[in-house]
Each structure stands twice: as structure tokens, then as C-alpha cells.
C-alpha atoms as a PDB file:
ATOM      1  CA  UNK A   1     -42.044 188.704-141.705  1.00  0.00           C
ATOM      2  CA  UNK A   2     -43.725 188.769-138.601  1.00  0.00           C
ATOM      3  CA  UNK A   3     -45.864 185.838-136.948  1.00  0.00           C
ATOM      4  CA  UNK A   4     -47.006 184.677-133.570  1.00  0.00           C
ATOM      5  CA  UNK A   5     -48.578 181.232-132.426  1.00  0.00           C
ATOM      6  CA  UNK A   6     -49.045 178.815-129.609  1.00  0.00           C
ATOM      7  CA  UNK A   7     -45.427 178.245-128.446  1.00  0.00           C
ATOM      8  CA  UNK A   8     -43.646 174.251-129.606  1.00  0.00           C
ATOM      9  CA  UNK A   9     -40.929 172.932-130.686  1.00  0.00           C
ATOM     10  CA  UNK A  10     -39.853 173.276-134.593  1.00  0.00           C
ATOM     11  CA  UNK A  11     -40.817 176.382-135.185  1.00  0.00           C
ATOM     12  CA  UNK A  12     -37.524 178.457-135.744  1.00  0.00           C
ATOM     13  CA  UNK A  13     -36.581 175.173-138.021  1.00  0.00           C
ATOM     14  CA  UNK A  14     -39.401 175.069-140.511  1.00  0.00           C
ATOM     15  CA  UNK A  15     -39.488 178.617-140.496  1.00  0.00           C
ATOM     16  CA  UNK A  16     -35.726 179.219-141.464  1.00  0.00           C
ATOM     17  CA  UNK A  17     -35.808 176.340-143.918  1.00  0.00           C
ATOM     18  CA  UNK A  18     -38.873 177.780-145.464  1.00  0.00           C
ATOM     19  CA  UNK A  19     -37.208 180.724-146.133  1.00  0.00           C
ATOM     20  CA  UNK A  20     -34.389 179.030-147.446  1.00  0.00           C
ATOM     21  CA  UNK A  21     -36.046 176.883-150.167  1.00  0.00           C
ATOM     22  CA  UNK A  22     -37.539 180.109-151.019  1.00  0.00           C
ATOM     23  CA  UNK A  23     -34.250 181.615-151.932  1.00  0.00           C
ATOM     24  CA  UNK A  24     -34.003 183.675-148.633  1.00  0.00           C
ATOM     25  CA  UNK A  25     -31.428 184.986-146.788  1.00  0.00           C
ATOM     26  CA  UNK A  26     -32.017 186.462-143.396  1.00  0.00           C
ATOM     27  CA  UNK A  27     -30.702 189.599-141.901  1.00  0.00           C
ATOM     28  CA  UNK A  28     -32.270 189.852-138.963  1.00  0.00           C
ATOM     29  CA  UNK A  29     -34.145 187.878-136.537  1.00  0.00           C
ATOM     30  CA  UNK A  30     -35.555 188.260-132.877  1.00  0.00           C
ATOM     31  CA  UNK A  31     -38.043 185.896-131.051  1.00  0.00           C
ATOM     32  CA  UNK A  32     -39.799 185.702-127.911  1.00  0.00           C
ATOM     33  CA  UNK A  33     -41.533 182.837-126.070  1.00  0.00           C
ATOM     34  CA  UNK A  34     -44.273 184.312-123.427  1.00  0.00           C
ATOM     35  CA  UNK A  35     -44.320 182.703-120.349  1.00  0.00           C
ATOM     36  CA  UNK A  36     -47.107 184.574-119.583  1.00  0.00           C
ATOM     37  CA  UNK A  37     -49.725 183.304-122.366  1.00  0.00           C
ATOM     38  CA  UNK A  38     -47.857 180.302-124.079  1.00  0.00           C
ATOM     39  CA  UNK A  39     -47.708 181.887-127.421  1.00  0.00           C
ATOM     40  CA  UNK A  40     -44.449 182.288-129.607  1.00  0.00           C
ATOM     41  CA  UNK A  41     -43.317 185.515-131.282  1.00  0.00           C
ATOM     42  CA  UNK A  42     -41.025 186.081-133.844  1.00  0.00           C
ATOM     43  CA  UNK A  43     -39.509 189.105-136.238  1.00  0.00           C
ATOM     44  CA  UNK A  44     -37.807 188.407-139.608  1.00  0.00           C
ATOM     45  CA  UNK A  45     -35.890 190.238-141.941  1.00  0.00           C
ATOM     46  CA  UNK A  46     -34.867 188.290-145.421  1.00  0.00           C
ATOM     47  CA  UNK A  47     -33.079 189.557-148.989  1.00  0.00           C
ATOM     48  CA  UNK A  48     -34.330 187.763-151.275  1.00  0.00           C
ATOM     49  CA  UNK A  49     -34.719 187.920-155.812  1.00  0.00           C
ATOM     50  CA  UNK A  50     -38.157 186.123-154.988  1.00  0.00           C
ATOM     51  CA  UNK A  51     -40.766 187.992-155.725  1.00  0.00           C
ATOM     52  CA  UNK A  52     -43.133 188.547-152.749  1.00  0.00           C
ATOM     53  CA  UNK A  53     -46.171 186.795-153.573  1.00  0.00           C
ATOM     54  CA  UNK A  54     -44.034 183.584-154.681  1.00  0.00           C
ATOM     55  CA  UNK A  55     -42.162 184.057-151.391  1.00  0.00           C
ATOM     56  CA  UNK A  56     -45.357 184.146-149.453  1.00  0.00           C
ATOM     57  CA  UNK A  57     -46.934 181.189-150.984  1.00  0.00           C
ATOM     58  CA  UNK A  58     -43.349 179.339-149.688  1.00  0.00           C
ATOM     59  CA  UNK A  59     -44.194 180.235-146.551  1.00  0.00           C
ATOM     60  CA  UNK A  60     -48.040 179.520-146.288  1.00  0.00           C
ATOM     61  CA  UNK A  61     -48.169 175.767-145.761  1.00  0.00           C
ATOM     62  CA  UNK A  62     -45.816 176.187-142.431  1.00  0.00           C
ATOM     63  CA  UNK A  63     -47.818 179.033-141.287  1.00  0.00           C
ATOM     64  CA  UNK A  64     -51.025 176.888-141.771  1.00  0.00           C
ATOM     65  CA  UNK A  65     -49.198 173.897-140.142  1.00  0.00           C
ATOM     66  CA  UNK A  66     -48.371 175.776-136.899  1.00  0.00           C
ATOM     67  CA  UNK A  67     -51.581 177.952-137.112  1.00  0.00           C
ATOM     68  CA  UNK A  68     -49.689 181.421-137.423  1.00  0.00           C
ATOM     69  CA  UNK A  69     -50.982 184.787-137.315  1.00  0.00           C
ATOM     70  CA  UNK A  70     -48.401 186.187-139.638  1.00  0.00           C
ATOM     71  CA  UNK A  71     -47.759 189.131-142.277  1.00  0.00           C
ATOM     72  CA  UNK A  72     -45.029 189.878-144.769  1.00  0.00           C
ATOM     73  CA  UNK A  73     -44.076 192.760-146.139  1.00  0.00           C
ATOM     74  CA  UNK A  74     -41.440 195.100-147.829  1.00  0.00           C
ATOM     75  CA  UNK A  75     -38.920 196.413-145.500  1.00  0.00           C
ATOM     76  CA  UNK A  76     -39.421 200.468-145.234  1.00  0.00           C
ATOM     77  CA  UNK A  77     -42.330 200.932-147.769  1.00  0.00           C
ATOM     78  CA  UNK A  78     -44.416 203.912-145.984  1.00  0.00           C
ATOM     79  CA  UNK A  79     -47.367 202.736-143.954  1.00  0.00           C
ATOM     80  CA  UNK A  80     -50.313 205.155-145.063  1.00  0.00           C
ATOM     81  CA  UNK A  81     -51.021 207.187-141.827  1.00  0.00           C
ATOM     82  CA  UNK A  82     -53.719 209.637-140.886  1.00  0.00           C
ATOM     83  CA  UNK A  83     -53.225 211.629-137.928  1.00  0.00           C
ATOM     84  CA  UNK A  84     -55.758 213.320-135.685  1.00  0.00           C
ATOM     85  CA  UNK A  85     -55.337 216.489-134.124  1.00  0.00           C
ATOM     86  CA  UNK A  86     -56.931 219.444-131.814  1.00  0.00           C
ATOM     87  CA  UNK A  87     -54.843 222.573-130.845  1.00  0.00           C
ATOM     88  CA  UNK A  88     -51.459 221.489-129.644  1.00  0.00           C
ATOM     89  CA  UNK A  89     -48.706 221.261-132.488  1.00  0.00           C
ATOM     90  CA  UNK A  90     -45.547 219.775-130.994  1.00  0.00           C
ATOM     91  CA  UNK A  91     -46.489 215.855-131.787  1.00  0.00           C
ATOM     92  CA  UNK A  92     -47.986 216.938-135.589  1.00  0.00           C
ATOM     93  CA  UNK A  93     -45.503 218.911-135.833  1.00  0.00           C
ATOM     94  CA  UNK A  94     -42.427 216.381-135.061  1.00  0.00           C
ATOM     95  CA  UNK A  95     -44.263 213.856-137.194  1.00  0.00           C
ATOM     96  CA  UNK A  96     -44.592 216.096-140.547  1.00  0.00           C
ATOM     97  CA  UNK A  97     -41.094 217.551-140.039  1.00  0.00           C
ATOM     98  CA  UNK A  98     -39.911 213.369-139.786  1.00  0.00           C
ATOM     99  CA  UNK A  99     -41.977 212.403-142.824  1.00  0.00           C
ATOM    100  CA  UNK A 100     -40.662 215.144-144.874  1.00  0.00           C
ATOM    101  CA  UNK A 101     -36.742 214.727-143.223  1.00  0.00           C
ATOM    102  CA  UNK A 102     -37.260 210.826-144.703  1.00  0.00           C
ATOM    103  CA  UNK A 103     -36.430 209.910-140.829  1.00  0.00           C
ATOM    104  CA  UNK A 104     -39.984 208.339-140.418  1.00  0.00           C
ATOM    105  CA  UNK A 105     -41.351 205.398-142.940  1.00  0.00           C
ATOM    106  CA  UNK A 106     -44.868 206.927-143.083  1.00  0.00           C
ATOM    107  CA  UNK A 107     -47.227 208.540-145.725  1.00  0.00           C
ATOM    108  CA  UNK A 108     -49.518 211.295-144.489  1.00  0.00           C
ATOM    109  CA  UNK A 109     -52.107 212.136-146.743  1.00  0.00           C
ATOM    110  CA  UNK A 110     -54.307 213.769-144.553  1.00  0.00           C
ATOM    111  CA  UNK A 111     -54.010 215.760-141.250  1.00  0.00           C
ATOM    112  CA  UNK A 112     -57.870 215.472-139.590  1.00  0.00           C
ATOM    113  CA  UNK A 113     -58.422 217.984-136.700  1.00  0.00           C
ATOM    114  CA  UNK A 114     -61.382 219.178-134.497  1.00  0.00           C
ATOM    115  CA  UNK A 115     -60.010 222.318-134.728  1.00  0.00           C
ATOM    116  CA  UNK A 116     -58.547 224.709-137.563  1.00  0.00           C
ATOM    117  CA  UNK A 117     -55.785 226.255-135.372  1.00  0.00           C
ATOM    118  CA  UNK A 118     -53.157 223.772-137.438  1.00  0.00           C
ATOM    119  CA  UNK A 119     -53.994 224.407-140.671  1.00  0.00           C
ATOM    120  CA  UNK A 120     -50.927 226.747-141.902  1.00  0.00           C
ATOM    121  CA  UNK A 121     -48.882 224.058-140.159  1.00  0.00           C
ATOM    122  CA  UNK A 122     -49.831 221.303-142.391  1.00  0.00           C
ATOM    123  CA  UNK A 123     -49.940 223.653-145.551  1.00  0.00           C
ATOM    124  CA  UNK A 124     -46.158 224.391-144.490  1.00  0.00           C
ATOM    125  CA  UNK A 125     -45.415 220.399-145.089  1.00  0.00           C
ATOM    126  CA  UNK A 126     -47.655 220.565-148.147  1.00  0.00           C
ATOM    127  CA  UNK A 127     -50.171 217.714-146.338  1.00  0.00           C
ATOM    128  CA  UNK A 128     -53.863 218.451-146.886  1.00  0.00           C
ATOM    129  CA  UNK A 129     -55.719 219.606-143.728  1.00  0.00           C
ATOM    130  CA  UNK A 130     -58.857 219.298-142.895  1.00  0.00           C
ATOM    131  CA  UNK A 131     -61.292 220.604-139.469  1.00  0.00           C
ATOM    132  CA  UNK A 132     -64.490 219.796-138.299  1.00  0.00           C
ATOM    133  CA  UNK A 133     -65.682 221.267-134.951  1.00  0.00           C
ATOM    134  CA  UNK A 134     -66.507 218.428-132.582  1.00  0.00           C
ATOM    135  CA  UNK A 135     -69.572 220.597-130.139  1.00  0.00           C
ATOM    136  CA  UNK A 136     -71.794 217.910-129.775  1.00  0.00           C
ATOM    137  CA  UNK A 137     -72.580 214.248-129.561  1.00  0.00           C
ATOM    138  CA  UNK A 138     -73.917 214.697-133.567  1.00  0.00           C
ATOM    139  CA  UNK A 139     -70.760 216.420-134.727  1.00  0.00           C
ATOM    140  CA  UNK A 140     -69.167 214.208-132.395  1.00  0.00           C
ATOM    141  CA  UNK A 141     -70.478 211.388-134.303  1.00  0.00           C
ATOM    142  CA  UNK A 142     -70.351 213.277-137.727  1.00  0.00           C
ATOM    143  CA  UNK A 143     -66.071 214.025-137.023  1.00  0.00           C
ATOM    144  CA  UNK A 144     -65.596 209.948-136.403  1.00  0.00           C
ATOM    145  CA  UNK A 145     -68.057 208.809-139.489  1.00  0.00           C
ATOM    146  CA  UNK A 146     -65.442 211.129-141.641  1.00  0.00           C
ATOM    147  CA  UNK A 147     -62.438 209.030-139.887  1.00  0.00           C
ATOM    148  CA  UNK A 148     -63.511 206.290-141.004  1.00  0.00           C
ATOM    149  CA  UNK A 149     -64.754 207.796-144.410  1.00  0.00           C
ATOM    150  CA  UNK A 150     -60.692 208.978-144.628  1.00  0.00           C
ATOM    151  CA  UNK A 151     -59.615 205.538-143.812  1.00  0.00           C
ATOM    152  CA  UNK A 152     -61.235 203.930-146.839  1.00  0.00           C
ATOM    153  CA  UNK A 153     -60.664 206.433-148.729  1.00  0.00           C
ATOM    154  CA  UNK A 154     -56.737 206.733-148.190  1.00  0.00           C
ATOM    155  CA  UNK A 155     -56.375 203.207-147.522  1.00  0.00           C
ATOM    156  CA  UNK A 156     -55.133 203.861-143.714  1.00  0.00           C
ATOM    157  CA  UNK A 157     -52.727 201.463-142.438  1.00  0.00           C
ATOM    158  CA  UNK A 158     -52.401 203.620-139.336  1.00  0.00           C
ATOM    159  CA  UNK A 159     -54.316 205.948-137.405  1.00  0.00           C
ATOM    160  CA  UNK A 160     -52.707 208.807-134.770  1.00  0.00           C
ATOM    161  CA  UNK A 161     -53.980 210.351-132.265  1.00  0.00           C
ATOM    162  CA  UNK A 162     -51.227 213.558-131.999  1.00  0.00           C
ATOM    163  CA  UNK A 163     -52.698 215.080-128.716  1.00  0.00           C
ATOM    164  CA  UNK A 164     -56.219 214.468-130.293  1.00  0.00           C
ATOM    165  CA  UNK A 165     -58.284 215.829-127.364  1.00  0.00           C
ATOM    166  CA  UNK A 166     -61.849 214.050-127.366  1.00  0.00           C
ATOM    167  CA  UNK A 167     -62.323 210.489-126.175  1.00  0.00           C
ATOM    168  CA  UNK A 168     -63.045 207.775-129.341  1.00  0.00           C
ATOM    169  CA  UNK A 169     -66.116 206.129-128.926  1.00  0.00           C
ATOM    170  CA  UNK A 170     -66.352 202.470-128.572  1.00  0.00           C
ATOM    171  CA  UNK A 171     -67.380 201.985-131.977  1.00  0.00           C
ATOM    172  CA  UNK A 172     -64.468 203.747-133.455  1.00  0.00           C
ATOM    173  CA  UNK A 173     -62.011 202.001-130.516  1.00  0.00           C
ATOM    174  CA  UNK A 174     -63.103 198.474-132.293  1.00  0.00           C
ATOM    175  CA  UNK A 175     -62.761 199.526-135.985  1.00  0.00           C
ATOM    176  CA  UNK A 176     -59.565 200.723-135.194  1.00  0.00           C
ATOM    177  CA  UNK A 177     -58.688 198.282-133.053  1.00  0.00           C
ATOM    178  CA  UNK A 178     -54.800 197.244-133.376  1.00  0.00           C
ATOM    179  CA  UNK A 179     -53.839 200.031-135.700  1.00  0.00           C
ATOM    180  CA  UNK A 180     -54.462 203.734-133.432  1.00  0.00           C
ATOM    181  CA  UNK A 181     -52.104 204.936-131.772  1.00  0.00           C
ATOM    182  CA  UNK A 182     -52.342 207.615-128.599  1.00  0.00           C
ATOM    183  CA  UNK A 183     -50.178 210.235-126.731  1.00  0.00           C
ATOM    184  CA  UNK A 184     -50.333 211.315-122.869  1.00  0.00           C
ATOM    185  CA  UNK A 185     -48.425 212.843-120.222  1.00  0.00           C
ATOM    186  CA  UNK A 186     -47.295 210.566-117.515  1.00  0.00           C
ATOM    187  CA  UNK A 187     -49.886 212.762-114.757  1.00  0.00           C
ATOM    188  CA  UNK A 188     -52.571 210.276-114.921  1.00  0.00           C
ATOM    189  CA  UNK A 189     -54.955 209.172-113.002  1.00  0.00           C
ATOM    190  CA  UNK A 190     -53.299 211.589-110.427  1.00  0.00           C
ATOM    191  CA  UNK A 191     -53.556 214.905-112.569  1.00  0.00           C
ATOM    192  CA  UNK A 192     -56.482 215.585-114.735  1.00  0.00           C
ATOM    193  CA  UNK A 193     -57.980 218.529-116.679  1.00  0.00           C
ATOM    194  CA  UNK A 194     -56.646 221.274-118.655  1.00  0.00           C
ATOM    195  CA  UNK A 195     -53.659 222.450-116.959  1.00  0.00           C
ATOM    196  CA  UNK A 196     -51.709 219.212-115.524  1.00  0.00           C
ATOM    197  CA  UNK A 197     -48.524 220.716-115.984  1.00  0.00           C
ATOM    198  CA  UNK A 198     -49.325 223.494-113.689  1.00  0.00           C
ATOM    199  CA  UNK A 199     -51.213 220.934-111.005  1.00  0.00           C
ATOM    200  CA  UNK A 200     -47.738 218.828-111.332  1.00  0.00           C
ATOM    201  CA  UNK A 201     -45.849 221.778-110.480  1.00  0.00           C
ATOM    202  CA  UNK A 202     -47.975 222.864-107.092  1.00  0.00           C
ATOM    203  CA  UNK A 203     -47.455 219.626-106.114  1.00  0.00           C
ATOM    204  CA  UNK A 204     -43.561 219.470-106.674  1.00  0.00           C
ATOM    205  CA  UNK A 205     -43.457 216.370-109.197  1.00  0.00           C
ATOM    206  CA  UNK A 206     -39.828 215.363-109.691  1.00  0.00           C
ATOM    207  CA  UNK A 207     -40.548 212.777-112.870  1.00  0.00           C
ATOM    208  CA  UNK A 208     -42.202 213.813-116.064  1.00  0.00           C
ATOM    209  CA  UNK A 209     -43.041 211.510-118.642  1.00  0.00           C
ATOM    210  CA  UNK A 210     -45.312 210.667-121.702  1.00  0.00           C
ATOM    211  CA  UNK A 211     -46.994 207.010-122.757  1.00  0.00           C
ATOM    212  CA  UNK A 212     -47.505 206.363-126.056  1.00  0.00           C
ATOM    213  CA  UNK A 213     -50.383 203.360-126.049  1.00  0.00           C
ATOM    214  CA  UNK A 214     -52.857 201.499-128.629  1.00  0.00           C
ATOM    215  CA  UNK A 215     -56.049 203.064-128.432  1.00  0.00           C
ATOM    216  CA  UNK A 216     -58.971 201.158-126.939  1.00  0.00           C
ATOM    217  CA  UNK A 217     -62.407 201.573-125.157  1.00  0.00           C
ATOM    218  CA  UNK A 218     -60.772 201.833-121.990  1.00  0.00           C
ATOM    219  CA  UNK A 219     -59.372 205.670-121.541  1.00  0.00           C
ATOM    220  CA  UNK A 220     -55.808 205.338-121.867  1.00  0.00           C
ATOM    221  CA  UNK A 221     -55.475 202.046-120.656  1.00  0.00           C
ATOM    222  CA  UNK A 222     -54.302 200.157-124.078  1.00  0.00           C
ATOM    223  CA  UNK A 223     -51.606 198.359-124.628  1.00  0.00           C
ATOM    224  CA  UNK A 224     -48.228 200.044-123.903  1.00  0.00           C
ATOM    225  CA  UNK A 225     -45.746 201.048-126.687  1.00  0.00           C
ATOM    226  CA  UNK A 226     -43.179 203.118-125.234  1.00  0.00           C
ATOM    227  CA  UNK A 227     -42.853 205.342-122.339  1.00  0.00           C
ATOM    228  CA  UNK A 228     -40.246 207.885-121.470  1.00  0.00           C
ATOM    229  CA  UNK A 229     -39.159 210.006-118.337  1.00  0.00           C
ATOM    230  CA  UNK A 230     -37.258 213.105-117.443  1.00  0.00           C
ATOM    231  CA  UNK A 231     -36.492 214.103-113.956  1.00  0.00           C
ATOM    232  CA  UNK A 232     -37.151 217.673-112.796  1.00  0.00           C
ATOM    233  CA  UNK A 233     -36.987 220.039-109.479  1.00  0.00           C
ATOM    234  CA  UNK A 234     -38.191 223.225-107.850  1.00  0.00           C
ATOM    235  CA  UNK A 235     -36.354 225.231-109.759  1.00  0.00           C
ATOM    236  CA  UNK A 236     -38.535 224.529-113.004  1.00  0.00           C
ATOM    237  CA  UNK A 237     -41.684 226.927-113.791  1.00  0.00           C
ATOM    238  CA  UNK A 238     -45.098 225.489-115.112  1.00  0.00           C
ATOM    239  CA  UNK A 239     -44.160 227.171-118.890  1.00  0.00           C
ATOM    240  CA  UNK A 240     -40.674 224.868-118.639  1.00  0.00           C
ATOM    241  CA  UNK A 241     -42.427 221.799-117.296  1.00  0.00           C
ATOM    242  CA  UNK A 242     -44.675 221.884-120.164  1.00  0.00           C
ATOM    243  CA  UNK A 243     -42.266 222.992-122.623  1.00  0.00           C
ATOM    244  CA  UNK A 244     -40.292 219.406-121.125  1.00  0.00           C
ATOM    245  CA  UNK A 245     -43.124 217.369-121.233  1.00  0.00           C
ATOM    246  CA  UNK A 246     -44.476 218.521-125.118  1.00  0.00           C
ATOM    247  CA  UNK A 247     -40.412 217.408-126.304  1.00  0.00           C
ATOM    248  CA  UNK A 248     -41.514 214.008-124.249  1.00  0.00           C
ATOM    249  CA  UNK A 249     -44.892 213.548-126.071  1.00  0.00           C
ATOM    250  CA  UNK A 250     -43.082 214.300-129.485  1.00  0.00           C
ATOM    251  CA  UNK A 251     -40.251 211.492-128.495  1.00  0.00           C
ATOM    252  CA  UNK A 252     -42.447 209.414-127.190  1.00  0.00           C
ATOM    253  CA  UNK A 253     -45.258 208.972-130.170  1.00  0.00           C
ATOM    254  CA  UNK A 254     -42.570 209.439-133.100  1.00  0.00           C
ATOM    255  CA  UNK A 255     -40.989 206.276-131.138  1.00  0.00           C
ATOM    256  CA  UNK A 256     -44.308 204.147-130.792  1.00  0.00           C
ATOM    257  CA  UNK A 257     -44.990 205.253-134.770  1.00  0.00           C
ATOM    258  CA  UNK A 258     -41.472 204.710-135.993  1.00  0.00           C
ATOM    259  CA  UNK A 259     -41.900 200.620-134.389  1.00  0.00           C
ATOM    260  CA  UNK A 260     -45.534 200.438-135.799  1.00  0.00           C
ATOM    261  CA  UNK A 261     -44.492 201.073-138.903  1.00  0.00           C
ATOM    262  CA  UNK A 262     -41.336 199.011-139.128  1.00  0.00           C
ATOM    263  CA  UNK A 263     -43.843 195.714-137.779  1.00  0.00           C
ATOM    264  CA  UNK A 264     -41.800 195.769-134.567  1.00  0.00           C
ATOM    265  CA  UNK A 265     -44.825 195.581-132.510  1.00  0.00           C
ATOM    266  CA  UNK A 266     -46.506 192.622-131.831  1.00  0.00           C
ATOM    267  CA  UNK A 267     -49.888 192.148-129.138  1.00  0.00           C
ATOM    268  CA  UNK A 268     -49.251 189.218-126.628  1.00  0.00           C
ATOM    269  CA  UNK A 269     -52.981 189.679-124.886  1.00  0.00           C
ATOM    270  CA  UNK A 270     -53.099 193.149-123.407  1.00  0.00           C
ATOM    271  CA  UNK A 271     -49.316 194.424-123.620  1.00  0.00           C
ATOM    272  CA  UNK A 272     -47.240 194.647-126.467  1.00  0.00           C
ATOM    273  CA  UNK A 273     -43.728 192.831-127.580  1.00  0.00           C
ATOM    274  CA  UNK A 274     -41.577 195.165-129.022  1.00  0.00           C
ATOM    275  CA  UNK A 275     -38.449 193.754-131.336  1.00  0.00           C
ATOM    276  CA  UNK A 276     -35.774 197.637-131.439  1.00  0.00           C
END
């Protein structure tokens, strides 16, 4: 169970003794009061012979009583993911090899990319695969009408943007608002373009790093999921700084998906609370 609301006293109470009458026992629990925007966050994990619809209806009249915004699910059922892709395999590729491993809670039933360069990649995991050159604004707007089409029709809980490489347009940023997630190196603003990794390396970076973010209408400004670093020096060439930075994006989105789909993540205004 997860849940947020405006931040007063009682609510750990009626919450645990909710989950008690309902024949609950709970394994796990983190909370977080935000300073910041008054509101009250919370992470539960329960055992219980209840079935989950009873259970829920146990819990709804102290949800309604605090006004929650809260959801309840099964602990590791597979949250039904499509990914987007272009050219670049390391972050599709890290996420099919987890799925397949049983390291990642997800279901991928469809791999969706502007490009056809990783088809033989997807038909290796034995996940369908499907491209659609994106030349134009009408293919542009053709490529997101089948997103959406794929997220009806697989029932898409989540939506990845694996080094996707076109910018979402605001229409598609709201209807998949709070469930798309994106990948970039840790260059920006600074470097742009095509080759960042070889701009980073004329200019002698010592840090290199990937952000893993919720997708919205402003370019890679969502919220923040997770971020990591690796420090480098002169003696790296631009093929090793990329080669760094690629096993950064990988870490760095399988993290941010791994926490999506365990309901670890929760939106306090425009950054994120994250219960590891």
C-alpha cells in the first residue's frame, strides 16, 4: 500500500489499526512528512489471508477520512511495460536481459522503436518488435498515435523511454503523465548534440553520470528518480567515456524502473520520494 495526504496527526494509527482489523500483518513500512509541501507519505508492506478486494474495502473509509491518494497492490506482480527505443542497445538491452534473468518485476510485451536497427535484439529475448520511421511531424505524430494505440492495447502500466531519441510532444507528455520514464547522460545543458561524449572529453570532464527522470513537457526537466556518477581522467579516450557512460545509463534506468515498479516512488510536487 502506498498513500499520500495533507500531513496530521493519526494517521500512522488508523492506518496500522486498519490493517489490523483486516487481518494484516506488516512487513515493512517507511514514511515521510514534507516540510516542503505539508503533505504525508507513506509505503506499506502487509501478509495477509484477506483477499485483496476485502482488504481494500477495510481500508477505504480511513483513506476517505484523511482524503488519501492511495493504491494497493500485490507485492512483485509484473507491471506491464512498453519500452521505446531508437539505435542505441545498452538500456533495451539491460532491461530484456533483467526481465528474462527474473531480476526485474516487469512484463514487456512490446519493444516500439523509430528505428529497425534492434530488431534481432528483441527477437533474441523472444519480445515482439516493432519500427516505424519517425521523418516528419506526420510520422512523428503517426509513431506517438501507435504509443498510445500499444498502451490500450497491452494495458501499459509503464512506459520507457530506453535512449528513445525524439522529444514527446506535449500531448503524449500529459497522457503519460506519472507513468514514463527517461534516460540521459549527466552533459546537459552544457553538452548537446550527437557526440557529447566526445565534446566531454575535449573539454577534460572528470564526472560522468546518467539521470533517470519522469517524462514531462519540459525537456528533461521531470521529476528526478535516480542519478549516478563515475569519476574519470585524461587518460580515458572518447570510445571508453562512452563505453562508461552507456554501463551508467543501463544502471541508472534499470534502477528508476526496478522502484517504479515495486511502488517505491511517490511525487511530492515536482521531485520524487523514493522508499529503497
Amino acid at each position: 500500500m502506498t498513500l499520500n495526504c495533507a500531513d496530521r496527526p493519526g494517521i500512522v494509527h488508523a492506518i496500522s489499526g486498519a490493517i489490523v482489523a483486516a487481518r494484516g500483518n506488516i512487513t515493512e513500512s517507511q514514511q515521510f512528512s514534507s516540510a516542503d509541501t505539508g503533505r504525508f507519505f507513506m509505503r506499506l508492506q502487509v501478509e495477509s489471508l484477506t483477499e485483496q478486494s476485502i482488504f481494500a474495502e477495510a481500508l477505504r473509509e480511513i483513506a476517505a477520512h484523511y482524503d488519501m491518494t492511495w493504491t494497493l497492490d500485490e507485492v512483485g506482480r509484473p507491471l506491464r511495460t512498453l519500452v521505446l527505443a531508437s539505435k542505441a542497445a545498452h538500456c533495451v538491452n539491460d532491461l530484456l536481459f533483467r526481465q528474462r534473468a527474473g531480476q526485474l518485476p516487469v512484463e514487456i510485451p512490446l519493444v516500439l522503436a523509430n528505428h529497425p536497427d534492434l530488431s534481432d535484439l528483441a527477437a533474441f529475448y523472444g519480445v515482439p518488435f516493432e519500427s516505424r520511421a519517425v521523418t516528419d511531424p506526420a510520422s512523428k505524430a503517426a509513431f506517438e498515435e501507435r504509443v498510445l494505440e500499444a498502451v490500450a492495447e497491452h494495458d501499459i502500466e509503464l512506459v520507457v523511454l530506453a535512449r528513445y531519441m525524439q522529444i514527446l510532444s506535449p500531448e503524449l507528455c500529459t497522457a503519460l503523465a506519472g507513468k514514463a520514464i527517461n534516460i540521459h547522460h549527466s552533459f546537459l545543458p552544457g553538452f548537446k548534440g550527437a557526440n557529447p561524449y566526445r565534446q566531454a572529453h575535449a573539454r577534460g570532464v572528470k564526472l560522468i553520470g546518467a539521470t533517470a527522470h519522469f517524462v514531462t513537457s519540459d525537456l528533461d526537466e521531470g521529476p528526478i528518480i535516480e542519478q549516478n556518477v563515475v569519476r574519470v581522467d585524461h587518460s580515458r579516450s572518447p570510445e571508453q567515456l562512452i563505453s562508461i557512460g552507456q554501463d551508467e545509463e543501463s544502471r541508472t534506468l534499470t534502477q528508476a524502473v526496478r522502484w517504479f515498479s515495486e511502488d517505491r516512488i511517490l511525487l511530492d510536487g515536482a521531485r520524487t520520494i523514493i522508499f529503497r
